[in-house]
PDB file of N, CA and C in Angstrom:
ATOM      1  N   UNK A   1     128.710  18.527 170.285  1.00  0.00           N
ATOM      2  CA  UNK A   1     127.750  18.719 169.217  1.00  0.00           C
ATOM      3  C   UNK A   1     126.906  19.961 169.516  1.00  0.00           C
ATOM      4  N   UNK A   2     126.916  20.498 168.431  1.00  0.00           N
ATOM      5  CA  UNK A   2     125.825  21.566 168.234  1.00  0.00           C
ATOM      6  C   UNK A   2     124.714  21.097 168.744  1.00  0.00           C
ATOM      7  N   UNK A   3     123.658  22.759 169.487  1.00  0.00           N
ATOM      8  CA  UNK A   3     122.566  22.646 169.884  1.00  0.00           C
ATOM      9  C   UNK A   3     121.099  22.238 168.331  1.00  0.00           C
ATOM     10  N   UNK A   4     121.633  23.015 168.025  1.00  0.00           N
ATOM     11  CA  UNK A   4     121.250  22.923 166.274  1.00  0.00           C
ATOM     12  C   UNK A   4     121.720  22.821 165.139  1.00  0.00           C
ATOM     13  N   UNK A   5     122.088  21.338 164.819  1.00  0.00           N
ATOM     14  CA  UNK A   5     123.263  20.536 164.154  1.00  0.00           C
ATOM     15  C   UNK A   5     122.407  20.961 162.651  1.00  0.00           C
ATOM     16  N   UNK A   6     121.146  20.509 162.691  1.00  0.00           N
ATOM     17  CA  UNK A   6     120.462  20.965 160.863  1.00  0.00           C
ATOM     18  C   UNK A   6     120.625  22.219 160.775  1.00  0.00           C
ATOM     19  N   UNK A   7     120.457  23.224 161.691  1.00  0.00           N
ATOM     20  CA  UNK A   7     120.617  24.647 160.826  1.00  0.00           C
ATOM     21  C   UNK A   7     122.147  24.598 160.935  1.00  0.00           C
ATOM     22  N   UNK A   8     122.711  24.594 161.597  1.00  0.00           N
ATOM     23  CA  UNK A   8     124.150  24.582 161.402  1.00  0.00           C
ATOM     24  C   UNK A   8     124.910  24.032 159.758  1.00  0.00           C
ATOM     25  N   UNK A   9     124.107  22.757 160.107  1.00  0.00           N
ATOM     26  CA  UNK A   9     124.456  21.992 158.545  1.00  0.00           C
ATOM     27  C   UNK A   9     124.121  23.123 157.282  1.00  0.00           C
ATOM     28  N   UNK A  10     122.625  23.401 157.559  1.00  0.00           N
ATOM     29  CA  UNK A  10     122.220  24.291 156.472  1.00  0.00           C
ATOM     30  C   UNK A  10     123.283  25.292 155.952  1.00  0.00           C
ATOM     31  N   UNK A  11     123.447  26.518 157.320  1.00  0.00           N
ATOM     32  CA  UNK A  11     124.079  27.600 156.767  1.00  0.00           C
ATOM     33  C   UNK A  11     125.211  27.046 156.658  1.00  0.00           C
ATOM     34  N   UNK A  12     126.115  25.915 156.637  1.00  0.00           N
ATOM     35  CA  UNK A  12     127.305  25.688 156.204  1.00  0.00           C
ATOM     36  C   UNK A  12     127.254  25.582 154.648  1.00  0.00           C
ATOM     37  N   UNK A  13     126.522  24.045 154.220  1.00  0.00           N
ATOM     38  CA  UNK A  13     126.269  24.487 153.082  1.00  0.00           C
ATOM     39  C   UNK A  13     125.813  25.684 152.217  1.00  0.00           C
ATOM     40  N   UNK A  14     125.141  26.184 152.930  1.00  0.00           N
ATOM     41  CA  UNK A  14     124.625  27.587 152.013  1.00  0.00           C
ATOM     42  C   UNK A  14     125.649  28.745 151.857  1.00  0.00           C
ATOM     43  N   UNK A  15     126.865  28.700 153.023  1.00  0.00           N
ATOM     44  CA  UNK A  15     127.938  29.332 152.907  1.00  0.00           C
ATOM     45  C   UNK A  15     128.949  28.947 151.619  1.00  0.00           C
ATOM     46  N   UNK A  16     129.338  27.856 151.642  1.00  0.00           N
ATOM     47  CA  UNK A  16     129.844  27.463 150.765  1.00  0.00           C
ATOM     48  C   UNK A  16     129.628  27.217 149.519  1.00  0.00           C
ATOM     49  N   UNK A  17     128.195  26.916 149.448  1.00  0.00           N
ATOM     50  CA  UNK A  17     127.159  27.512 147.884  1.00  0.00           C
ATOM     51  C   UNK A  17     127.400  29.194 147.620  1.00  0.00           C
ATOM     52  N   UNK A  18     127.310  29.836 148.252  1.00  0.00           N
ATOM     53  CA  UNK A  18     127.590  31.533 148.236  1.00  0.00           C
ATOM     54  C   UNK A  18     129.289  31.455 147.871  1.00  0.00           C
ATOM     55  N   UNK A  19     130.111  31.443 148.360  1.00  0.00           N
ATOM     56  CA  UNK A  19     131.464  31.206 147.897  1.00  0.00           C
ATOM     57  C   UNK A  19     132.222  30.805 147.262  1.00  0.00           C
ATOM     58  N   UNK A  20     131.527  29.564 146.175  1.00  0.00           N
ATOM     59  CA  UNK A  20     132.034  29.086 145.056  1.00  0.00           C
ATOM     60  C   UNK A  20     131.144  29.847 144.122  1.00  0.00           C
ATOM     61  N   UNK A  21     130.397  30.325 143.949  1.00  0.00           N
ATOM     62  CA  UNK A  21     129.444  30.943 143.379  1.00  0.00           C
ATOM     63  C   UNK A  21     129.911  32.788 142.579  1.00  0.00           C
ATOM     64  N   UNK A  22     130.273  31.961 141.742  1.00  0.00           N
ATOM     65  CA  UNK A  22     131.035  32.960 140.758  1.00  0.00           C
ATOM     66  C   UNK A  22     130.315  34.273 139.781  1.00  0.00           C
ATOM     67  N   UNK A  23     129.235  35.147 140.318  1.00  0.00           N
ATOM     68  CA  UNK A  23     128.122  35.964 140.088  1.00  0.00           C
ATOM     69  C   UNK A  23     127.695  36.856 141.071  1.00  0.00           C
ATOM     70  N   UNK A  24     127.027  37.826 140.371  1.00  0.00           N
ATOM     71  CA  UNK A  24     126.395  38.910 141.435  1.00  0.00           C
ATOM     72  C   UNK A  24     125.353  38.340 142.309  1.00  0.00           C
ATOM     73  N   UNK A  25     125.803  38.692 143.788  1.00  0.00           N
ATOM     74  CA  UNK A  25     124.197  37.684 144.391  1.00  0.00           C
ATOM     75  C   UNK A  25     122.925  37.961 143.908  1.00  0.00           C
ATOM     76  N   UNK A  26     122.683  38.930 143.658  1.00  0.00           N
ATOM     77  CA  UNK A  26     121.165  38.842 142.346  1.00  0.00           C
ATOM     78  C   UNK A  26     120.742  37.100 141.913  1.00  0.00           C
ATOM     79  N   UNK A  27     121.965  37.669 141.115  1.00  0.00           N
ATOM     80  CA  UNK A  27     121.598  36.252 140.383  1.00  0.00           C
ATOM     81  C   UNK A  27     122.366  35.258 140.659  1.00  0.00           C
ATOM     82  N   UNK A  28     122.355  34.581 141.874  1.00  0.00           N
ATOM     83  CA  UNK A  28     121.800  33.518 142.794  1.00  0.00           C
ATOM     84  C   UNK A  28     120.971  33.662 143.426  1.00  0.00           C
ATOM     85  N   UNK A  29     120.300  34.860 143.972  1.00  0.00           N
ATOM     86  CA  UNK A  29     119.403  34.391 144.662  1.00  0.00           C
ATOM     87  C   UNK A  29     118.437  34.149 143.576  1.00  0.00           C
ATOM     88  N   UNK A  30     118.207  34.749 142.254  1.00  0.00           N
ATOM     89  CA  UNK A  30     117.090  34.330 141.427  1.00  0.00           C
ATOM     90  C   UNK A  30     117.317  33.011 140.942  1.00  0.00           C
ATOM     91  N   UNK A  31     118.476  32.658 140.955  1.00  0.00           N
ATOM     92  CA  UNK A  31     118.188  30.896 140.695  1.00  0.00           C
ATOM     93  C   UNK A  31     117.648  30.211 142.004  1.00  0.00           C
ATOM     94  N   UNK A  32     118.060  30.093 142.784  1.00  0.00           N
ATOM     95  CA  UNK A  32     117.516  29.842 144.206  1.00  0.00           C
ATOM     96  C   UNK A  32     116.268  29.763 143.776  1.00  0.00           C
ATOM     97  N   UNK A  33     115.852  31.084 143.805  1.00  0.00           N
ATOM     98  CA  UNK A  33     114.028  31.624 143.811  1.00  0.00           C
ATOM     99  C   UNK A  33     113.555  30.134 142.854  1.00  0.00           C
ATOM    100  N   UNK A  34     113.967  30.031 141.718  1.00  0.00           N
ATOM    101  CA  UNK A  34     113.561  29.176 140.651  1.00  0.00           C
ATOM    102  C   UNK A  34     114.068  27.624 141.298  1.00  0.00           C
ATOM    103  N   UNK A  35     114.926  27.472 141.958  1.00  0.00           N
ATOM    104  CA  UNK A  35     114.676  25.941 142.705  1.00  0.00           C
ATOM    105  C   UNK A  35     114.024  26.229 143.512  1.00  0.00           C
ATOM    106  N   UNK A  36     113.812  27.193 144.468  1.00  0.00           N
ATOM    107  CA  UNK A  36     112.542  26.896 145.243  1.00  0.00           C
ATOM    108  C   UNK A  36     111.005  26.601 144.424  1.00  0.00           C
ATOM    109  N   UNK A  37     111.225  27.037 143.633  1.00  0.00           N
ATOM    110  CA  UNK A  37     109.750  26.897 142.801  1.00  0.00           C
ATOM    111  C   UNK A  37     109.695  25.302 142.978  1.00  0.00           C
ATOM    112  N   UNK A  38     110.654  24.965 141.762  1.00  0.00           N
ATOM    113  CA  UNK A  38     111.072  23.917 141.617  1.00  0.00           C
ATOM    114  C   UNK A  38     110.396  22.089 142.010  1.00  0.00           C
ATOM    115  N   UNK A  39     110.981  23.102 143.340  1.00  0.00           N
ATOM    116  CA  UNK A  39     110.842  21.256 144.153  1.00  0.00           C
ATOM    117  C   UNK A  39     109.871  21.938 145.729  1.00  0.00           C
ATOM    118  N   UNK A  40     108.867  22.861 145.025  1.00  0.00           N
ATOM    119  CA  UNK A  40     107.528  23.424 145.687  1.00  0.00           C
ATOM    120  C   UNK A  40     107.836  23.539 147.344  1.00  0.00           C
ATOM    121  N   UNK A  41     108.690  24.521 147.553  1.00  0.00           N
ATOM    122  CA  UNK A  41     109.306  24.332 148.814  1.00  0.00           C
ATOM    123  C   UNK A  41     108.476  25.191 149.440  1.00  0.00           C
ATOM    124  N   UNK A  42     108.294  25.347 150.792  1.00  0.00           N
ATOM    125  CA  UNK A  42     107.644  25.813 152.102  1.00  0.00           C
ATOM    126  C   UNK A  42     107.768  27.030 152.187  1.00  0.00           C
ATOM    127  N   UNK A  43     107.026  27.803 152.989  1.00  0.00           N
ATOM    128  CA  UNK A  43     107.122  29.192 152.616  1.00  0.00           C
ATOM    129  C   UNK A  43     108.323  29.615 153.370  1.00  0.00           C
ATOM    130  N   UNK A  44     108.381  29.402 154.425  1.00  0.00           N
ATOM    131  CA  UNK A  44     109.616  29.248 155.640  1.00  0.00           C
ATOM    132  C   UNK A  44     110.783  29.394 154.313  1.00  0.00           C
ATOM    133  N   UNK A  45     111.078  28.430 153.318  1.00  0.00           N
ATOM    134  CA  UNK A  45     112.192  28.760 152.528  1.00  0.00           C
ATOM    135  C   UNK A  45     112.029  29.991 151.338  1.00  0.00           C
ATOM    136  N   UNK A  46     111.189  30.524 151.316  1.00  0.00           N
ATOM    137  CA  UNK A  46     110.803  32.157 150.693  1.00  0.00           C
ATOM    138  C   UNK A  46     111.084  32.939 152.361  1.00  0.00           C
ATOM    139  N   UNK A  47     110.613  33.197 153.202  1.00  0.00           N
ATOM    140  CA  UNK A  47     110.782  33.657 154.250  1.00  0.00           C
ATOM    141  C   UNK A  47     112.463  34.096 154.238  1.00  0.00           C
ATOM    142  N   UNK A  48     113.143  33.401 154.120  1.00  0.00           N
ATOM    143  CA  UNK A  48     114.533  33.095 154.435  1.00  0.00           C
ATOM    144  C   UNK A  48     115.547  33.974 153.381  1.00  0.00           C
ATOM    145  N   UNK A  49     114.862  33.668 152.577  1.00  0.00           N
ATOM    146  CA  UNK A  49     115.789  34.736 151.077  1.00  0.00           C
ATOM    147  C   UNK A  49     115.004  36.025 150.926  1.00  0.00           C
ATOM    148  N   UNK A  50     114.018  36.284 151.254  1.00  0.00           N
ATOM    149  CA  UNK A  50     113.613  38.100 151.317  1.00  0.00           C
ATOM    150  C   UNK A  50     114.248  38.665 151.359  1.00  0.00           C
ATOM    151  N   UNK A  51     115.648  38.885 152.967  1.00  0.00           N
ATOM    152  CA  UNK A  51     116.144  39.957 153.110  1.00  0.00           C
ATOM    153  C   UNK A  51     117.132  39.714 152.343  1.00  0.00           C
ATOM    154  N   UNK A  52     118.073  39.009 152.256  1.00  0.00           N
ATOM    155  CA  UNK A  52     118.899  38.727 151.279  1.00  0.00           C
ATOM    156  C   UNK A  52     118.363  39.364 149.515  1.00  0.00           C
ATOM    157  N   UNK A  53     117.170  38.488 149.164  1.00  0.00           N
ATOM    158  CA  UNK A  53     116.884  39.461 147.912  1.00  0.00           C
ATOM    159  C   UNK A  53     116.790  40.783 148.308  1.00  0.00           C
ATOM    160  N   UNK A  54     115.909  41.836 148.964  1.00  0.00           N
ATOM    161  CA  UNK A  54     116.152  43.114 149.050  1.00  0.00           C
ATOM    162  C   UNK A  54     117.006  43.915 148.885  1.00  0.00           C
ATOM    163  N   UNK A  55     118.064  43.137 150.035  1.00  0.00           N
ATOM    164  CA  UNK A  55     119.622  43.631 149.548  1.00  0.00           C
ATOM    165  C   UNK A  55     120.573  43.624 148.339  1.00  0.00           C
ATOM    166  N   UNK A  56     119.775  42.261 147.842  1.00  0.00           N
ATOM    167  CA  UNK A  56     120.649  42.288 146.134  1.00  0.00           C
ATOM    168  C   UNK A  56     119.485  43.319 145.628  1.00  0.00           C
ATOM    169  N   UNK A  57     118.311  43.488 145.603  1.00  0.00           N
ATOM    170  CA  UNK A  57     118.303  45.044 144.722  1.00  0.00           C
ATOM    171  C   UNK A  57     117.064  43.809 144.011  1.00  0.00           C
ATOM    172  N   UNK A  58     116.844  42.850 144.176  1.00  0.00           N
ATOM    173  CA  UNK A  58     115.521  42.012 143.212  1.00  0.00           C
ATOM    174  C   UNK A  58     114.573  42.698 144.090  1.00  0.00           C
ATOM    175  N   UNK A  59     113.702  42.993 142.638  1.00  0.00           N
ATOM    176  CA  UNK A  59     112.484  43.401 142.713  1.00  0.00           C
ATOM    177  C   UNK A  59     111.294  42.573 142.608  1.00  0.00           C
ATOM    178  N   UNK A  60     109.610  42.973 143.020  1.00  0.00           N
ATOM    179  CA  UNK A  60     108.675  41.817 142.480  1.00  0.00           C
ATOM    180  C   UNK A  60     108.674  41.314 141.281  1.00  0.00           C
ATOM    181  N   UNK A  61     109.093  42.627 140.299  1.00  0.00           N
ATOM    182  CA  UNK A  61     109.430  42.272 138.712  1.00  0.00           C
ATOM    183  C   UNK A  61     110.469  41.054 138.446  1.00  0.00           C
ATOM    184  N   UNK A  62     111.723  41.290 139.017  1.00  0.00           N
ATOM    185  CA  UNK A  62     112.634  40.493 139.251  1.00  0.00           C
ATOM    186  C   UNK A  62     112.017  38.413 139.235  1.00  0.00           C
ATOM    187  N   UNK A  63     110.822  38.737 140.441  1.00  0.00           N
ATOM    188  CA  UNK A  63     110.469  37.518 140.974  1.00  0.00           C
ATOM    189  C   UNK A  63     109.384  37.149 139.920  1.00  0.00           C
ATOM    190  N   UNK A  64     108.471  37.991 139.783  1.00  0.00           N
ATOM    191  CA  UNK A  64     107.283  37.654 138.261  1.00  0.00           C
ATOM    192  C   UNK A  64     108.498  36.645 137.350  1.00  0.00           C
ATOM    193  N   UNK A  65     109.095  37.565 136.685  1.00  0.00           N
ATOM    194  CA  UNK A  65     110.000  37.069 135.309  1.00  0.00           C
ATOM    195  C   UNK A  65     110.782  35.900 135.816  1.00  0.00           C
ATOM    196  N   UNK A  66     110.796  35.246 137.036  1.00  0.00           N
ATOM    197  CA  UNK A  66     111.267  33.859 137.322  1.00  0.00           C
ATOM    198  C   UNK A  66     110.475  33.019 136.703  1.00  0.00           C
ATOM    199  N   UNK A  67     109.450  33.556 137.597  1.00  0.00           N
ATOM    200  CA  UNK A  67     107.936  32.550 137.891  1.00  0.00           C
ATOM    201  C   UNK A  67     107.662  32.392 136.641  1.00  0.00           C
ATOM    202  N   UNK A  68     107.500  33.324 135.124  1.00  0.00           N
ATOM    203  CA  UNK A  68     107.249  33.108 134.025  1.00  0.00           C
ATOM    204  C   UNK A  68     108.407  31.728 133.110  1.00  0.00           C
ATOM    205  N   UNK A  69     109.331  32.493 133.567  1.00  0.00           N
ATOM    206  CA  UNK A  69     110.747  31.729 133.124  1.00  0.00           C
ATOM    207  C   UNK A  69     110.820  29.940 133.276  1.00  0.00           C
ATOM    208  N   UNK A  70     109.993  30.075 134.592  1.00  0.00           N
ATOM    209  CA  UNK A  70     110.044  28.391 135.137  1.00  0.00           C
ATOM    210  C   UNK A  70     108.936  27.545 134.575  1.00  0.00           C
ATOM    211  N   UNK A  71     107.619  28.252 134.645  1.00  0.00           N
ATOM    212  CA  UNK A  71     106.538  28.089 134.445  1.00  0.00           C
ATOM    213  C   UNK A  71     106.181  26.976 132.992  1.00  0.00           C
ATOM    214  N   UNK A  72     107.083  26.822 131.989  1.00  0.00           N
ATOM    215  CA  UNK A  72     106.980  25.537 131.186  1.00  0.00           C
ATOM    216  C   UNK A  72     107.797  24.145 131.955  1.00  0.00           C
ATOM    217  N   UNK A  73     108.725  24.437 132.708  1.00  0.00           N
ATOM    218  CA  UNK A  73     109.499  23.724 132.527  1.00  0.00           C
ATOM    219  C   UNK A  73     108.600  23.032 134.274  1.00  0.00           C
ATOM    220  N   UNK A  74     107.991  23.703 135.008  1.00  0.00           N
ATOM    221  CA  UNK A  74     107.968  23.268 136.855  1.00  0.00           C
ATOM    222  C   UNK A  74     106.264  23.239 136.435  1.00  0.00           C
ATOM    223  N   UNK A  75     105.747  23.657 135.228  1.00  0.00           N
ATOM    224  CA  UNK A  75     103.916  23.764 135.116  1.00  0.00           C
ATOM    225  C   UNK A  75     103.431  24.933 136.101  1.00  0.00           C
ATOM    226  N   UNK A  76     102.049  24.815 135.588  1.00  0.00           N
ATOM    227  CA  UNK A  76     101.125  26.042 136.132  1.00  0.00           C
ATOM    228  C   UNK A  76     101.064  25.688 137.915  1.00  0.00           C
ATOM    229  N   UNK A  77     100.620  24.517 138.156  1.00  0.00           N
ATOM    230  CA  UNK A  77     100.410  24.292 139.697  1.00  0.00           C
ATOM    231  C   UNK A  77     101.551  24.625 140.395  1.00  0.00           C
ATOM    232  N   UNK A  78     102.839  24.515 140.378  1.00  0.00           N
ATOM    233  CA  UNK A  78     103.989  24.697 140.933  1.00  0.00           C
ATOM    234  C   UNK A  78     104.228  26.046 140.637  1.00  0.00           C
ATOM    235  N   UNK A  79     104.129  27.116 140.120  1.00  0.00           N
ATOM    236  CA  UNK A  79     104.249  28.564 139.731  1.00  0.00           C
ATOM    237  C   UNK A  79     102.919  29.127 140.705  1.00  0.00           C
ATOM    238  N   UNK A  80     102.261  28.641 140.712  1.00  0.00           N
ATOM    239  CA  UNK A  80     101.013  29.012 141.241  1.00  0.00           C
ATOM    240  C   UNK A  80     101.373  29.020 142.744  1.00  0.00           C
ATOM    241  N   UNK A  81     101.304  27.380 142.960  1.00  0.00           N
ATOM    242  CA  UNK A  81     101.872  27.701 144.641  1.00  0.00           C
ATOM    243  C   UNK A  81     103.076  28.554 145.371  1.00  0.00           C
ATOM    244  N   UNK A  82     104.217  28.295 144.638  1.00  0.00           N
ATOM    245  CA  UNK A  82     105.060  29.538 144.661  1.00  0.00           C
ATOM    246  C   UNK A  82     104.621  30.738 144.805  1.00  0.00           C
ATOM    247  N   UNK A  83     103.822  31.165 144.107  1.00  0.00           N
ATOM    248  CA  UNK A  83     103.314  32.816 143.982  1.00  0.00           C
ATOM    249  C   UNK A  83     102.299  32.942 145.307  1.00  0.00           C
ATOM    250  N   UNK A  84     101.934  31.544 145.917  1.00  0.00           N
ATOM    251  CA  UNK A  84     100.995  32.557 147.009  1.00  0.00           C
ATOM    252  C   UNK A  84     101.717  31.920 148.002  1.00  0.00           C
ATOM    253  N   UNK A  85     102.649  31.313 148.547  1.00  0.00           N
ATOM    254  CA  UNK A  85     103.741  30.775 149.538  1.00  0.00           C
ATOM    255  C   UNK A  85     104.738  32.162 149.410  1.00  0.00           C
ATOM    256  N   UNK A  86     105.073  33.143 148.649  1.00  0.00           N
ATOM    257  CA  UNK A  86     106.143  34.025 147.919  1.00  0.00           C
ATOM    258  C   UNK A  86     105.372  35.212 149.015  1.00  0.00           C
ATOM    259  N   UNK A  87     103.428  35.067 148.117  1.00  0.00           N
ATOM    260  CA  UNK A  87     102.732  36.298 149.034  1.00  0.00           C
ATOM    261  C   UNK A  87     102.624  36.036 150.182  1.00  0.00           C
ATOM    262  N   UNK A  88     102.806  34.969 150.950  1.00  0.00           N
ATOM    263  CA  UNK A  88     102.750  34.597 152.395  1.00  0.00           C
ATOM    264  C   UNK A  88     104.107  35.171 153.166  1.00  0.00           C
ATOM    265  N   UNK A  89     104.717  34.758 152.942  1.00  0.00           N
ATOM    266  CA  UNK A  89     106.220  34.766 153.260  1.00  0.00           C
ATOM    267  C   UNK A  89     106.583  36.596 152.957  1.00  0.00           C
ATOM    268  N   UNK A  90     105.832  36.952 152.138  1.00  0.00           N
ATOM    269  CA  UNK A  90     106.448  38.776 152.325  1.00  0.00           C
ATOM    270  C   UNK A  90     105.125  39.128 153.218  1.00  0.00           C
ATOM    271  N   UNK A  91     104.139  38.690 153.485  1.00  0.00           N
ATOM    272  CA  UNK A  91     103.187  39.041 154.586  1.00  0.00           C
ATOM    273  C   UNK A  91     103.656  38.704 155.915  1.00  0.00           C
ATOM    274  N   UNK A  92     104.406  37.814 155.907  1.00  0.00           N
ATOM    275  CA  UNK A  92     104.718  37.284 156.976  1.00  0.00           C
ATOM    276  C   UNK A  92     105.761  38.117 157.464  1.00  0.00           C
ATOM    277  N   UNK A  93     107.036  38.404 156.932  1.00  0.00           N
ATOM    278  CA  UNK A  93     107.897  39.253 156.460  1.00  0.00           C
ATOM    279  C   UNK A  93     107.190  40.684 157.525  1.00  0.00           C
ATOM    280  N   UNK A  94     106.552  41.598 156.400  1.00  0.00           N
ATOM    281  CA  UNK A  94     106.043  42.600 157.015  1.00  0.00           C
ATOM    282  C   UNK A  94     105.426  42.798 158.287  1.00  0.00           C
ATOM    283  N   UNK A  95     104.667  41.833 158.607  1.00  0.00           N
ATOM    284  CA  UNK A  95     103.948  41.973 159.845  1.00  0.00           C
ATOM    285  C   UNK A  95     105.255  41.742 161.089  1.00  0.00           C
ATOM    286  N   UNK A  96     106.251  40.598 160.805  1.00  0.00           N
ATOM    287  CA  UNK A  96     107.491  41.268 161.520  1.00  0.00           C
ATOM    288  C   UNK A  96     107.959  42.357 162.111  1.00  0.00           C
ATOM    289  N   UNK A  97     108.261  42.797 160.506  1.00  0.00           N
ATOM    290  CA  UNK A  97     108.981  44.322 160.747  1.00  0.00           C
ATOM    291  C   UNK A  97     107.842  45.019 161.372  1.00  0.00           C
ATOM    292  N   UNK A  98     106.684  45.165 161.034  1.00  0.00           N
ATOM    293  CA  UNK A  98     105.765  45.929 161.403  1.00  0.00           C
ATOM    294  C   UNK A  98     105.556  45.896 163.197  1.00  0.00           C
ATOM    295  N   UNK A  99     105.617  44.383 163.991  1.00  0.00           N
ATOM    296  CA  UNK A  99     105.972  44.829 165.188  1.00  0.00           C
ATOM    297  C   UNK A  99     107.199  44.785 165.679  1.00  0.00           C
ATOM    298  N   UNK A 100     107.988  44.961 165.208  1.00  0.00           N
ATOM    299  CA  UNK A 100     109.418  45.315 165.590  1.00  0.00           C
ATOM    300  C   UNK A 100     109.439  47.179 165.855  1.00  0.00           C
ATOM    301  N   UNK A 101     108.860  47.745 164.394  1.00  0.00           N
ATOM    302  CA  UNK A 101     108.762  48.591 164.583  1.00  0.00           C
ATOM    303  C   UNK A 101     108.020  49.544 165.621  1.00  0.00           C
ATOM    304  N   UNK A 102     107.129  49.118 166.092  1.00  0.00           N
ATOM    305  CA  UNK A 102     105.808  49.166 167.065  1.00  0.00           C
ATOM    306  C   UNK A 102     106.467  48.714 168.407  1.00  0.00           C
ATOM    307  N   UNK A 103     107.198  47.969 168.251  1.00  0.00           N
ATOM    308  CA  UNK A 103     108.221  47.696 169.375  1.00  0.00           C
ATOM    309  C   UNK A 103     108.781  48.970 169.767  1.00  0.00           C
ATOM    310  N   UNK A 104     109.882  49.527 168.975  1.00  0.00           N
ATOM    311  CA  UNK A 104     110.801  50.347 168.913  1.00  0.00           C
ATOM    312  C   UNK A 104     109.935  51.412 169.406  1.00  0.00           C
ATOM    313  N   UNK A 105     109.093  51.777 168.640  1.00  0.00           N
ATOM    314  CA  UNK A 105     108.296  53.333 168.798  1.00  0.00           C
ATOM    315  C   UNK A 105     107.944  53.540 170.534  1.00  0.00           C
ATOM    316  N   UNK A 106     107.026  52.394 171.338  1.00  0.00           N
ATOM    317  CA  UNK A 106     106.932  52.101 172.515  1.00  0.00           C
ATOM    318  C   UNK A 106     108.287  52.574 173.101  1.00  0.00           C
ATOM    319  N   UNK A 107     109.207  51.927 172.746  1.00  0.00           N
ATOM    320  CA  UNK A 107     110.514  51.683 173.892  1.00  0.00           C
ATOM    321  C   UNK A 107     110.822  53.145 174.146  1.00  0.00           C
ATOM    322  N   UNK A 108     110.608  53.878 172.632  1.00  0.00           N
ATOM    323  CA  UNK A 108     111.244  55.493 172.801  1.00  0.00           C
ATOM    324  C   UNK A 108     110.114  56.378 173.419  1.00  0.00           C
ATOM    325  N   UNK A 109     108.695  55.830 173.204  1.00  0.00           N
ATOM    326  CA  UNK A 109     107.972  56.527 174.001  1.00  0.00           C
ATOM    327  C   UNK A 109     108.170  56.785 175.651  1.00  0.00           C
ATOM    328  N   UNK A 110     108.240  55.241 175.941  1.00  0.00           N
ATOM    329  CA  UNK A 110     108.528  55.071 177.456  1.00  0.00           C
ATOM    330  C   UNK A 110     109.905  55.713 177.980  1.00  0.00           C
ATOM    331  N   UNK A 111     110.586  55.767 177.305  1.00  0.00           N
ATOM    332  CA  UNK A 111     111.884  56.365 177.691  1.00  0.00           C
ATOM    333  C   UNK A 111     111.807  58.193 177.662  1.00  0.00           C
ATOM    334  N   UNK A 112     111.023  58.542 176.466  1.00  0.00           N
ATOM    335  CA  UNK A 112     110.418  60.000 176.827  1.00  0.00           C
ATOM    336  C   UNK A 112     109.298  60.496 178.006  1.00  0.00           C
ATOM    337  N   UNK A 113     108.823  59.395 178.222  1.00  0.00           N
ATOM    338  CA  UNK A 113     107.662  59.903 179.296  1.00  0.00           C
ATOM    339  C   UNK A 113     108.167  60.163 180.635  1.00  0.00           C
TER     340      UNK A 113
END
């Protein structure tokens, strides 16, 4: 047995959701985006589809026109929390990259000095 049998489980399923999945990943990940609204999921699960959206090319516009889209059907409180779990999760996001990058810059400094 796997050391980490739930993420394992996860990305299996999520592999196989991606592979029957007959569309541009765009648009899955914007349905995604809209079940995450949905069923008011954790920011950890916005965290997770960022880079993936980036790479499909979705924009904040992209993510607004969900949030509007869902917004009768999931109500104002559930659009709401989404939108600041969404701003968490790309803060969270950045400050990443941001010391990764700060990482990197160091490593090449020290290696020039």
């Amino acid at each position: 047995m796997s050391e980490t049998p739930v993420l394992d489980t996860v990305a299996a399923i999520t592999a196989a959701s991606i592979e029957e999945f007959n569309a541009p990943p765009a648009a899955l990940l914007l349905i995604r985006l809209a079940a995450l609204v949905a069923v008011d999921a954790p920011e950890v699960s916005y965290v997770a589809h960022i880079g993936p959206s980036v790479d499909a090319g979705i924009t904040i516009d992209d993510v607004q026109n969900v949030l509007v889209a869902v917004a009768p059907i999931v109500g104002t409180p559930r659009v709401m929390s989404a939108a600041a779990k969404i701003t968490a999760a790309l803060g969270f996001v950045i400050l990443v990259a941001e010391a990764e990058l700060e990482a990197e810059l160091e490593a090449e400094e020290d290696g020039l000095a």
